[in-house]
PDB file of N, CA and C in Angstrom:
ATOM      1  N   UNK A   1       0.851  -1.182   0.000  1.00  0.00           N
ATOM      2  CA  UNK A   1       0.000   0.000   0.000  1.00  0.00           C
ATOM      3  C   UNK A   1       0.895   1.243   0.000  1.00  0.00           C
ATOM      4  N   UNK A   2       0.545   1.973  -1.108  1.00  0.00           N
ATOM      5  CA  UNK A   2       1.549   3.440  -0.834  1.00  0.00           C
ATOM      6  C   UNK A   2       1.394   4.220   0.231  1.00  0.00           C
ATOM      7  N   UNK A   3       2.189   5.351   0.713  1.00  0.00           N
ATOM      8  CA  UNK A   3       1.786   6.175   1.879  1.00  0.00           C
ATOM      9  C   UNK A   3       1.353   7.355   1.347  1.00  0.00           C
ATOM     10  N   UNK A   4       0.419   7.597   2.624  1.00  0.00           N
ATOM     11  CA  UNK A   4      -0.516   8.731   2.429  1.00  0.00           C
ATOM     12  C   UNK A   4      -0.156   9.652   2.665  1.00  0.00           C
ATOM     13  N   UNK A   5      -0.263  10.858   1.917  1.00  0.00           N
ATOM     14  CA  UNK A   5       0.062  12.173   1.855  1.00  0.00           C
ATOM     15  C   UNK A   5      -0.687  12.748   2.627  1.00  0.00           C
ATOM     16  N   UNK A   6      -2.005  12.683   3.496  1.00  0.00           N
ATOM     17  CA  UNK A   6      -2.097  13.052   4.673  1.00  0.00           C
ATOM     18  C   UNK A   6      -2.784  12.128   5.716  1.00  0.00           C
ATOM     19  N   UNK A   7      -3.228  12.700   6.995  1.00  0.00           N
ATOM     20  CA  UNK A   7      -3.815  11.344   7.850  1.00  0.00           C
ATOM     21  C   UNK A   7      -4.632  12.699   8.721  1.00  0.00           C
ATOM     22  N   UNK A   8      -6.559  12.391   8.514  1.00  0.00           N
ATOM     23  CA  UNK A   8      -7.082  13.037   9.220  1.00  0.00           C
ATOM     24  C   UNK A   8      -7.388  12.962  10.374  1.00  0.00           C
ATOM     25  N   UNK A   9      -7.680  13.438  11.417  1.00  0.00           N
ATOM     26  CA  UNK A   9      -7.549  13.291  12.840  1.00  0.00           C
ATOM     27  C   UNK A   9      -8.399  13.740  13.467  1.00  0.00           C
ATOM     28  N   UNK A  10      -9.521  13.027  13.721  1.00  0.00           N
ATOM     29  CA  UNK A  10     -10.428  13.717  14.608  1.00  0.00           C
ATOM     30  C   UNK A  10      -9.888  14.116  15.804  1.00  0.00           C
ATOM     31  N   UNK A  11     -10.647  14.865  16.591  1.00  0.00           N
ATOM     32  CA  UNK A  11      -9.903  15.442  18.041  1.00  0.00           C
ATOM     33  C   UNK A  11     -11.046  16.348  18.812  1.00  0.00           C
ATOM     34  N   UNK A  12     -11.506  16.135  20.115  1.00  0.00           N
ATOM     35  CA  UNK A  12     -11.782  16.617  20.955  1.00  0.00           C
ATOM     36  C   UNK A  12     -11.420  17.838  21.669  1.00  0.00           C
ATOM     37  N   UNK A  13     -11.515  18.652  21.614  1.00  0.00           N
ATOM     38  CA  UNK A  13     -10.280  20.118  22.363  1.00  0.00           C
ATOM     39  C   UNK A  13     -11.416  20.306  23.808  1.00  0.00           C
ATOM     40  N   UNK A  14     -10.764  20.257  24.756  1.00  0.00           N
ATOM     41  CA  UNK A  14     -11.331  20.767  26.121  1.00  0.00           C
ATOM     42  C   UNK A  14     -10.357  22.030  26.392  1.00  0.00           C
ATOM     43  N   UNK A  15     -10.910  23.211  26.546  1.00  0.00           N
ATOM     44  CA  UNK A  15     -10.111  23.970  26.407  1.00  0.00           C
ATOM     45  C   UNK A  15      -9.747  24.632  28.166  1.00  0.00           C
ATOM     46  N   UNK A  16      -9.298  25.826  28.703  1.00  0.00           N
ATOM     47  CA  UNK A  16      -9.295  25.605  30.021  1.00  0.00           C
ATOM     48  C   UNK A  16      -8.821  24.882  30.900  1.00  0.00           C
ATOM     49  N   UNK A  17      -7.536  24.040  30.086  1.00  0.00           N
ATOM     50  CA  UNK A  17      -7.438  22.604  31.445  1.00  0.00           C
ATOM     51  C   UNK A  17      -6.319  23.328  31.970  1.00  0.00           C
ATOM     52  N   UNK A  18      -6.087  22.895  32.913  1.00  0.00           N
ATOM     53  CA  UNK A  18      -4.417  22.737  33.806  1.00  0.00           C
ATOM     54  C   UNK A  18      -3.704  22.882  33.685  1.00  0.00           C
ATOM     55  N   UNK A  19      -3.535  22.054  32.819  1.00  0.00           N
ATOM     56  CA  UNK A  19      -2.429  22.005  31.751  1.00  0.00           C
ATOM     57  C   UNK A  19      -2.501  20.865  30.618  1.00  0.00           C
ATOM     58  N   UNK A  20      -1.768  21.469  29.579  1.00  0.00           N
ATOM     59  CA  UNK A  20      -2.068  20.200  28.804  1.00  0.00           C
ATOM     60  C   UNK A  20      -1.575  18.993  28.334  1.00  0.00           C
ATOM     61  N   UNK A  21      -2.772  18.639  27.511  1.00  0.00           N
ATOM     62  CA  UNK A  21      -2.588  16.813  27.444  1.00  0.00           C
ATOM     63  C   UNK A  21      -3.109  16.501  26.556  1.00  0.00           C
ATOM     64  N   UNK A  22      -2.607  15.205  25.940  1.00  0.00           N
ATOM     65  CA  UNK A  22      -2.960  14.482  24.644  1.00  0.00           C
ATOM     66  C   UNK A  22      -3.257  13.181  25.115  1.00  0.00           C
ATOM     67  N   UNK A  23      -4.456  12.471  24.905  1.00  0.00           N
ATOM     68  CA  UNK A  23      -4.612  11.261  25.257  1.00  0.00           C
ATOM     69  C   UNK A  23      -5.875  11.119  25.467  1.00  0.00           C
ATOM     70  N   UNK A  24      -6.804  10.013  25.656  1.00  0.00           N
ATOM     71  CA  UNK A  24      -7.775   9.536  25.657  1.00  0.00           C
ATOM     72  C   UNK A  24      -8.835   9.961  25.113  1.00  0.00           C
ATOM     73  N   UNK A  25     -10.005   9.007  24.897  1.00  0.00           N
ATOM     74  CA  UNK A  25     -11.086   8.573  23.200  1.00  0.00           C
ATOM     75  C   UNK A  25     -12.172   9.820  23.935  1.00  0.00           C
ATOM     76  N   UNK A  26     -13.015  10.372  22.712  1.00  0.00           N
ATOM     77  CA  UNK A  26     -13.933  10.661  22.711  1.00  0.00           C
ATOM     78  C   UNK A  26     -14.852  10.257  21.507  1.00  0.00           C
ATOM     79  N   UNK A  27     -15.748   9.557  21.626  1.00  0.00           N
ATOM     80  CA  UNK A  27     -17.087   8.937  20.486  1.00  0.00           C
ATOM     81  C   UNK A  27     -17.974  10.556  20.097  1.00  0.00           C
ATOM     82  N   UNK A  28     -17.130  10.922  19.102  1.00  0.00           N
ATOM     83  CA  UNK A  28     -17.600  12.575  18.511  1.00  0.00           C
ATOM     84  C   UNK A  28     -18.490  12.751  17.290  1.00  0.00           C
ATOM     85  N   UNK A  29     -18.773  13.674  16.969  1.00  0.00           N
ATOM     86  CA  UNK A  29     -19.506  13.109  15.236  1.00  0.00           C
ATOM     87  C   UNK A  29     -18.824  12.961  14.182  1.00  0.00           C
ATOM     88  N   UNK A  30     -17.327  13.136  14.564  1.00  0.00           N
ATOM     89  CA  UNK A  30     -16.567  12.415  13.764  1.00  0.00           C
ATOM     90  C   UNK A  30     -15.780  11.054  13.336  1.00  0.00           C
ATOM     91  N   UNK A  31     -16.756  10.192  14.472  1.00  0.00           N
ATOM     92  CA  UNK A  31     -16.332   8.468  14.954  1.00  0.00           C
ATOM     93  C   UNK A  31     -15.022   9.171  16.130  1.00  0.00           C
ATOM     94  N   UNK A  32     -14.430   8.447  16.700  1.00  0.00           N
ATOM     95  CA  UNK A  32     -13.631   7.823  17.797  1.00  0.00           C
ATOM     96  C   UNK A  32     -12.830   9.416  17.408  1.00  0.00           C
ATOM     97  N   UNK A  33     -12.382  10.264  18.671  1.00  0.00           N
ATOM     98  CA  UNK A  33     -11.791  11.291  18.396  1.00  0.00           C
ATOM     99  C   UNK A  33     -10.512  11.387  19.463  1.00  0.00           C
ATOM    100  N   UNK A  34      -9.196  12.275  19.772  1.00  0.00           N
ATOM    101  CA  UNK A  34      -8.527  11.565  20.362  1.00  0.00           C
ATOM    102  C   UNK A  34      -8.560  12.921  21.052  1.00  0.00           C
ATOM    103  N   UNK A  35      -8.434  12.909  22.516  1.00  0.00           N
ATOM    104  CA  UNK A  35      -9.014  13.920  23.538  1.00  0.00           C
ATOM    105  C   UNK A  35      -7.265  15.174  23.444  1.00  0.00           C
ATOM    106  N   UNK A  36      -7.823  16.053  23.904  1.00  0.00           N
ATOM    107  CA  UNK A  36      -6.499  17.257  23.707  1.00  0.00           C
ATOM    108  C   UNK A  36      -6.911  18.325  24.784  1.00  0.00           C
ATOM    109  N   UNK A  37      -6.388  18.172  25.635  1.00  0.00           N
ATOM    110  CA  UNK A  37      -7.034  19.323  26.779  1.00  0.00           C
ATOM    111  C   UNK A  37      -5.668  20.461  26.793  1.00  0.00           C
ATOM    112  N   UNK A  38      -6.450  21.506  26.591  1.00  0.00           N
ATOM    113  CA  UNK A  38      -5.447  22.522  26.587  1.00  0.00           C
ATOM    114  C   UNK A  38      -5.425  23.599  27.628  1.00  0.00           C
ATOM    115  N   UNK A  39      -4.611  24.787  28.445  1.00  0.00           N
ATOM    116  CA  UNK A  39      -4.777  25.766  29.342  1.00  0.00           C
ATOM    117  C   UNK A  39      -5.746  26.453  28.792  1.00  0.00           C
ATOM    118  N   UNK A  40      -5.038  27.398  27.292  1.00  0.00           N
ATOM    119  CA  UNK A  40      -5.531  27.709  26.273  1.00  0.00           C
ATOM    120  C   UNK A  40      -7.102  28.038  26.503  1.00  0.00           C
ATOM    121  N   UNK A  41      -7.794  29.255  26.459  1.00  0.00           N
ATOM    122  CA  UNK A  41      -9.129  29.376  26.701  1.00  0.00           C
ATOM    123  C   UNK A  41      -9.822  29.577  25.466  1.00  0.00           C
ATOM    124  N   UNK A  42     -10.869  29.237  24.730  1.00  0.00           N
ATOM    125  CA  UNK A  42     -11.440  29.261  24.076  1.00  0.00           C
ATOM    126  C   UNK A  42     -12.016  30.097  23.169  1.00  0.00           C
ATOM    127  N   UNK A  43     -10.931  31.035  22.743  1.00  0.00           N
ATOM    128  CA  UNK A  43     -11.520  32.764  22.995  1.00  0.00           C
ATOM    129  C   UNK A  43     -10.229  33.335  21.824  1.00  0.00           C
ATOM    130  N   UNK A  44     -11.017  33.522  20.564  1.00  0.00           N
ATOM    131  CA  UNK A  44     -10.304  34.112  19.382  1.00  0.00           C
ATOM    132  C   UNK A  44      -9.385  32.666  19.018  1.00  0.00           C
ATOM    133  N   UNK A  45     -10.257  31.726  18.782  1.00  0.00           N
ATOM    134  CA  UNK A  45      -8.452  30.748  18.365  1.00  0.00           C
ATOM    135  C   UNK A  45      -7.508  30.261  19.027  1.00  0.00           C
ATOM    136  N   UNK A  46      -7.802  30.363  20.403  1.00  0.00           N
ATOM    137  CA  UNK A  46      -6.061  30.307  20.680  1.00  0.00           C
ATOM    138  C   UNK A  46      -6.261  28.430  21.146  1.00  0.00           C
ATOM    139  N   UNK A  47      -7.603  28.316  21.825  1.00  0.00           N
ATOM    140  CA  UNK A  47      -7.501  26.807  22.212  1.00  0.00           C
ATOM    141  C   UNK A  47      -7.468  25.767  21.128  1.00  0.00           C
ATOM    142  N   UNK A  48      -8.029  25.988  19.579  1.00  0.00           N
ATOM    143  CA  UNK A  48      -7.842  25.532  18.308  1.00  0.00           C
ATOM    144  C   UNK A  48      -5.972  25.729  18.249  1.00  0.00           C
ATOM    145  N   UNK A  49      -5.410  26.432  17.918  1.00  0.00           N
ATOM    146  CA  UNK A  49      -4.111  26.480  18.374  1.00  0.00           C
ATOM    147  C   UNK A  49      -3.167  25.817  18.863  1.00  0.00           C
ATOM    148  N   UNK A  50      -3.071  26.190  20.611  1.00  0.00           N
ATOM    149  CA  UNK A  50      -2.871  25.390  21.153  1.00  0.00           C
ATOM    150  C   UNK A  50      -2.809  23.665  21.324  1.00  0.00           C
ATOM    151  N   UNK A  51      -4.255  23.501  21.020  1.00  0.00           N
ATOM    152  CA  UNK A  51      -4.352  21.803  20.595  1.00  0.00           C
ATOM    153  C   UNK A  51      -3.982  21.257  18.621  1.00  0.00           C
ATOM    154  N   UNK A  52      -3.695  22.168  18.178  1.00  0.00           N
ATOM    155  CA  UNK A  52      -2.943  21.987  16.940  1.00  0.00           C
ATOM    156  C   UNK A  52      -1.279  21.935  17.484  1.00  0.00           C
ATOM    157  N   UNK A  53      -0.749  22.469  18.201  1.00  0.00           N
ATOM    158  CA  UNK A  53       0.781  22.284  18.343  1.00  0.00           C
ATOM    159  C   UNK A  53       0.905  21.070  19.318  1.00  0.00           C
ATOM    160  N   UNK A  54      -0.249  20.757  20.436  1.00  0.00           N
ATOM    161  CA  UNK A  54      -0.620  20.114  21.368  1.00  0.00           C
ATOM    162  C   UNK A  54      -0.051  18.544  20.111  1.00  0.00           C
ATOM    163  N   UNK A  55      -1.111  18.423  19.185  1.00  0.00           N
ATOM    164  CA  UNK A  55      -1.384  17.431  18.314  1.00  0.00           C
ATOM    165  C   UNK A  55       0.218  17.205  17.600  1.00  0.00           C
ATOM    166  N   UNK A  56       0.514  18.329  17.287  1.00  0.00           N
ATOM    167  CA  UNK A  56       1.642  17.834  16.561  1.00  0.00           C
ATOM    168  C   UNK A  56       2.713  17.364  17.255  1.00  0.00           C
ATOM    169  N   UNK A  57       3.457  18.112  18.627  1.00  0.00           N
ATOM    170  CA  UNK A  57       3.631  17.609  19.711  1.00  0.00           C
ATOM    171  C   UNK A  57       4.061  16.338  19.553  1.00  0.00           C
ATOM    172  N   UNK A  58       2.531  15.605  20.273  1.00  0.00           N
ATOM    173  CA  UNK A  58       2.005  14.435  20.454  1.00  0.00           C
ATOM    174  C   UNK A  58       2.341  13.113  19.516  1.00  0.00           C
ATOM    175  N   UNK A  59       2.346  13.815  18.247  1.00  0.00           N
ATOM    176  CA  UNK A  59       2.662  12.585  16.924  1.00  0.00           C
ATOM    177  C   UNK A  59       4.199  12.894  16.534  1.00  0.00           C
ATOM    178  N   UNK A  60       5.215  13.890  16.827  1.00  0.00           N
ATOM    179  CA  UNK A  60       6.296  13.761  17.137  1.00  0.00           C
ATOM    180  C   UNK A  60       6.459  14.641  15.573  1.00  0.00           C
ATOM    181  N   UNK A  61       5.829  15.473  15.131  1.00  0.00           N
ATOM    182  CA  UNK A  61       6.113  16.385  13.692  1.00  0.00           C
ATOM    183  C   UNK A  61       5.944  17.777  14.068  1.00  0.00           C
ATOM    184  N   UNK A  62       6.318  18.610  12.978  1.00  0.00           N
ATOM    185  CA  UNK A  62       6.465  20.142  12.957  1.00  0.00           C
ATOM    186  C   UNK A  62       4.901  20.235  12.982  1.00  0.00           C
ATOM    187  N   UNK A  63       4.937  21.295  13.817  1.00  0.00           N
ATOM    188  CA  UNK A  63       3.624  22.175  14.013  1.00  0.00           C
ATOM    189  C   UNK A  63       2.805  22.640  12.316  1.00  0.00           C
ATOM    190  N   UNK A  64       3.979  23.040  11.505  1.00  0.00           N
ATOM    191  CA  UNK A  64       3.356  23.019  10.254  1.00  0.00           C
ATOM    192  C   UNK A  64       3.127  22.013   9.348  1.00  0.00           C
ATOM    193  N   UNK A  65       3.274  20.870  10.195  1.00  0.00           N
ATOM    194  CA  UNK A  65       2.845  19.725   9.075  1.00  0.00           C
ATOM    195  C   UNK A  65       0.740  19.517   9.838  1.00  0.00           C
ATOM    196  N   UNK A  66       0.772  20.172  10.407  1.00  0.00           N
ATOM    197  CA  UNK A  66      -1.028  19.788  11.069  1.00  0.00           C
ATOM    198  C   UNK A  66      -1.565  21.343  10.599  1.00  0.00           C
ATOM    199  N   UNK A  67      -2.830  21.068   9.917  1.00  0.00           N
ATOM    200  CA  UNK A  67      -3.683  21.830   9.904  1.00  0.00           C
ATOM    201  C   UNK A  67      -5.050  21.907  10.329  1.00  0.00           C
ATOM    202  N   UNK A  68      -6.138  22.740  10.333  1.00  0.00           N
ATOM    203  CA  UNK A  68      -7.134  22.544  10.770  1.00  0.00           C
ATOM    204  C   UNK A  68      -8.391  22.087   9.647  1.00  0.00           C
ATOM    205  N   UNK A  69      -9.069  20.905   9.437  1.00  0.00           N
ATOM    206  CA  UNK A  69      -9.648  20.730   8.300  1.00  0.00           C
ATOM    207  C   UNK A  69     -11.147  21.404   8.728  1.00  0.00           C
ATOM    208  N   UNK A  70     -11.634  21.460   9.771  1.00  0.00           N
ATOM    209  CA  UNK A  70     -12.660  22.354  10.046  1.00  0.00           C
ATOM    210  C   UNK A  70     -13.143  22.193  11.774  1.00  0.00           C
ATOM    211  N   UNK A  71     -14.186  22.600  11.873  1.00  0.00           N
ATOM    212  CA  UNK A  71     -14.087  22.623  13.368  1.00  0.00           C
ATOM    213  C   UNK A  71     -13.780  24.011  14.130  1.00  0.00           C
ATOM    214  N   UNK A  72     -13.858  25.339  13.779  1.00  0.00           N
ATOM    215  CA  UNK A  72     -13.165  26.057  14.231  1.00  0.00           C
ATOM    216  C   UNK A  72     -13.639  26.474  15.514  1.00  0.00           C
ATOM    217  N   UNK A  73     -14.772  26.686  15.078  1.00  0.00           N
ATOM    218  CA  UNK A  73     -15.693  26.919  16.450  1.00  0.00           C
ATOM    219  C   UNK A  73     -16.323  25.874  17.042  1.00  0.00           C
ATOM    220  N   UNK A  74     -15.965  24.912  16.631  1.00  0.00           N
ATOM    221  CA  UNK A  74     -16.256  23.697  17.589  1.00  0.00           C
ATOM    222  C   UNK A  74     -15.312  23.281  19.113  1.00  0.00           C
ATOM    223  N   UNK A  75     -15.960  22.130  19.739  1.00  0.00           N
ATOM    224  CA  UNK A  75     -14.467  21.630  20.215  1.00  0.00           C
ATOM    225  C   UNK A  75     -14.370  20.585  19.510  1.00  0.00           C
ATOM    226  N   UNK A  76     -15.440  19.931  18.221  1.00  0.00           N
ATOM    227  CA  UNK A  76     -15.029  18.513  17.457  1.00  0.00           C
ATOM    228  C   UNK A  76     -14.348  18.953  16.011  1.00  0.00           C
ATOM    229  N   UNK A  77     -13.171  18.650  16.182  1.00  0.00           N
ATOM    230  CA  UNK A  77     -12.366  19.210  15.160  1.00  0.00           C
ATOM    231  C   UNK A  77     -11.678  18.180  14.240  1.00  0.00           C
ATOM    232  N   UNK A  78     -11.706  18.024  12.819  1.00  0.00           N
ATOM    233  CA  UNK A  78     -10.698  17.608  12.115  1.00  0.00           C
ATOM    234  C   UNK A  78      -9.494  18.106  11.911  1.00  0.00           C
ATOM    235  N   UNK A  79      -8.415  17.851  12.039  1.00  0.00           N
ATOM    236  CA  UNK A  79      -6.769  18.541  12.007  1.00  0.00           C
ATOM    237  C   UNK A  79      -6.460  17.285  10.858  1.00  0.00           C
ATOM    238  N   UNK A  80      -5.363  17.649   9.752  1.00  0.00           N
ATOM    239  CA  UNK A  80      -4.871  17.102   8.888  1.00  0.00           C
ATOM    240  C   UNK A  80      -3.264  17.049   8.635  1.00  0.00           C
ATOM    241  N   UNK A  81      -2.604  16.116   9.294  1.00  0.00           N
ATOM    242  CA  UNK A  81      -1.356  15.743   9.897  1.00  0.00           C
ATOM    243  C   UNK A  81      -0.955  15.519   7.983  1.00  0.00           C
ATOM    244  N   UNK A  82       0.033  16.549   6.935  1.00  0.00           N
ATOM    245  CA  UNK A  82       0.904  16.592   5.804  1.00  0.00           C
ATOM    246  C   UNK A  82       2.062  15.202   6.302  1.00  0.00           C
ATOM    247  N   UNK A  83       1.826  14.379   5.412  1.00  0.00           N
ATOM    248  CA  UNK A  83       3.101  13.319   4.981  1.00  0.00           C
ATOM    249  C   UNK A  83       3.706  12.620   6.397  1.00  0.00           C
ATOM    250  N   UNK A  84       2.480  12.097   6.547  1.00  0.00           N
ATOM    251  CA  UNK A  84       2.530  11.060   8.054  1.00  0.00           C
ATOM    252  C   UNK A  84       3.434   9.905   7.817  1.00  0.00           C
ATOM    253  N   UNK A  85       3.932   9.427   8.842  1.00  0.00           N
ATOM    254  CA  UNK A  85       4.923   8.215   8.748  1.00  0.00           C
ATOM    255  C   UNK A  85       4.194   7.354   8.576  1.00  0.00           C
ATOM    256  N   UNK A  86       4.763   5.903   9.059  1.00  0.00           N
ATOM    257  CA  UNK A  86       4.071   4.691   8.868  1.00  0.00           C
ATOM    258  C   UNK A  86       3.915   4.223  10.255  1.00  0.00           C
ATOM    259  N   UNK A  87       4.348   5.113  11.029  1.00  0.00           N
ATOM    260  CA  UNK A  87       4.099   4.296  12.353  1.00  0.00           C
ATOM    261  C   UNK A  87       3.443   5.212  12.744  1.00  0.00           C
ATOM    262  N   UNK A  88       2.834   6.101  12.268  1.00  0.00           N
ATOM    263  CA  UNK A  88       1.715   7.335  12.590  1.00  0.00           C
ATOM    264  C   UNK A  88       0.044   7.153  13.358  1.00  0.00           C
ATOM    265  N   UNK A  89      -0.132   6.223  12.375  1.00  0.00           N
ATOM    266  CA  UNK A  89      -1.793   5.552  12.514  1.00  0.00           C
ATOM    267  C   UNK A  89      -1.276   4.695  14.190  1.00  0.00           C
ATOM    268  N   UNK A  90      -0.211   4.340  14.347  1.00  0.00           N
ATOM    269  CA  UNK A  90      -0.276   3.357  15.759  1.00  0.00           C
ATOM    270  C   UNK A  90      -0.081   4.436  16.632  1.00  0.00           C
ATOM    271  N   UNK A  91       0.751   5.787  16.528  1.00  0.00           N
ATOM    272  CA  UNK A  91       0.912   6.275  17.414  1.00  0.00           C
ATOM    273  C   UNK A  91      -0.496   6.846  18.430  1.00  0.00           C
ATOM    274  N   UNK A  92      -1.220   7.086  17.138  1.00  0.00           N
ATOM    275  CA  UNK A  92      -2.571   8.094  17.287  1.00  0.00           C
ATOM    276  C   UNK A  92      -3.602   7.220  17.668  1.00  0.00           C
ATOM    277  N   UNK A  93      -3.051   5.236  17.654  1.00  0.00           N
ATOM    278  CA  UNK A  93      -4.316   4.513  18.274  1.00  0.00           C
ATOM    279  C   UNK A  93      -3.634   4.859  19.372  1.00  0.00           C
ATOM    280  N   UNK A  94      -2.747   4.513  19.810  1.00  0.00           N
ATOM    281  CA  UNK A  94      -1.871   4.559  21.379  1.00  0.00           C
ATOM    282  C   UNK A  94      -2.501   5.276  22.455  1.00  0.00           C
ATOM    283  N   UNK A  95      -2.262   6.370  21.582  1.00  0.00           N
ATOM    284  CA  UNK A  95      -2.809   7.940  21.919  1.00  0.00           C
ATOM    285  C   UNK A  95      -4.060   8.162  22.137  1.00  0.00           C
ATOM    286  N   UNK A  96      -5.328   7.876  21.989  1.00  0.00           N
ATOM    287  CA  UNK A  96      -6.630   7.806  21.528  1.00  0.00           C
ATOM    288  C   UNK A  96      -7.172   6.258  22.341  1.00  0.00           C
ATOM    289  N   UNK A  97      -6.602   4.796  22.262  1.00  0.00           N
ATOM    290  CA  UNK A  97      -7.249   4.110  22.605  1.00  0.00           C
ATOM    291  C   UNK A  97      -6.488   3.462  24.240  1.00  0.00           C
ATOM    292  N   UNK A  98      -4.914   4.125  24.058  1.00  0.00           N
ATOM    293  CA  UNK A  98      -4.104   3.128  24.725  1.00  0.00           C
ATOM    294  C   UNK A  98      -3.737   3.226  26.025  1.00  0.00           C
ATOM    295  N   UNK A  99      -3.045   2.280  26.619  1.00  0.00           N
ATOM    296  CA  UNK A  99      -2.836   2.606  27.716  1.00  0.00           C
ATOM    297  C   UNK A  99      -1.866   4.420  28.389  1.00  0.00           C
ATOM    298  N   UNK A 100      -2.722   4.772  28.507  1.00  0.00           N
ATOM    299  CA  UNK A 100      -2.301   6.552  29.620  1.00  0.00           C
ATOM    300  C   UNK A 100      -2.952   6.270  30.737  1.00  0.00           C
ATOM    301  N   UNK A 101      -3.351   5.262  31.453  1.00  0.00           N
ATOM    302  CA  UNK A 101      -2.974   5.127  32.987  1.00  0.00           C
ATOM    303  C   UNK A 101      -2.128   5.673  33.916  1.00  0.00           C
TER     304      UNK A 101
END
């Protein structure tokens, strides 16, 4: 199978947290979404943001390889991770389904 030139990503943004974090599922209207809690308050963009560098972060790529595919004013957001690896899709089950105990 060739590799994909991008890999879409559903994602959850809780904005307001503690601090932030990448990890665990949310069942969104975009199927299975992978949770992103950010300080970041919700207010002009910045928690969309935040959980975009949060995301990229998380999958171990440049902040400019993730974009936002829509969602802006949501917290259920598609982000679109440019020229994902092959060990990408496991990182983001890890991340999303796996053990963060």
């Amino acid at each position: 199978m060739p590799p994909q030139d991008t890999l879409t990503v559903a994602v959850r943004v809780k904005p307001g947290a503690s601090r932030d974090r990448v990890g665990g599922r949310f069942d969104g209207p975009h199927g299975p979404a992978l949770v992103i809690a950010v300080h970041d308050p919700a207010v002009d963009g910045r928690a969309t943001e935040a959980a975009r560098r949060a995301l990229a972060g998380a999958l171990g790529v440049r902040p400019a390889a993730v974009s936002l595919r829509s969602g802006a004013a949501s917290r259920d957001k598609l982000f679109i991770v440019d020229r994902p690896g092959p060990e990408m899709t496991e990182v983001l089950r890890r991340l999303r389904d796996g053990s963060a105990e």
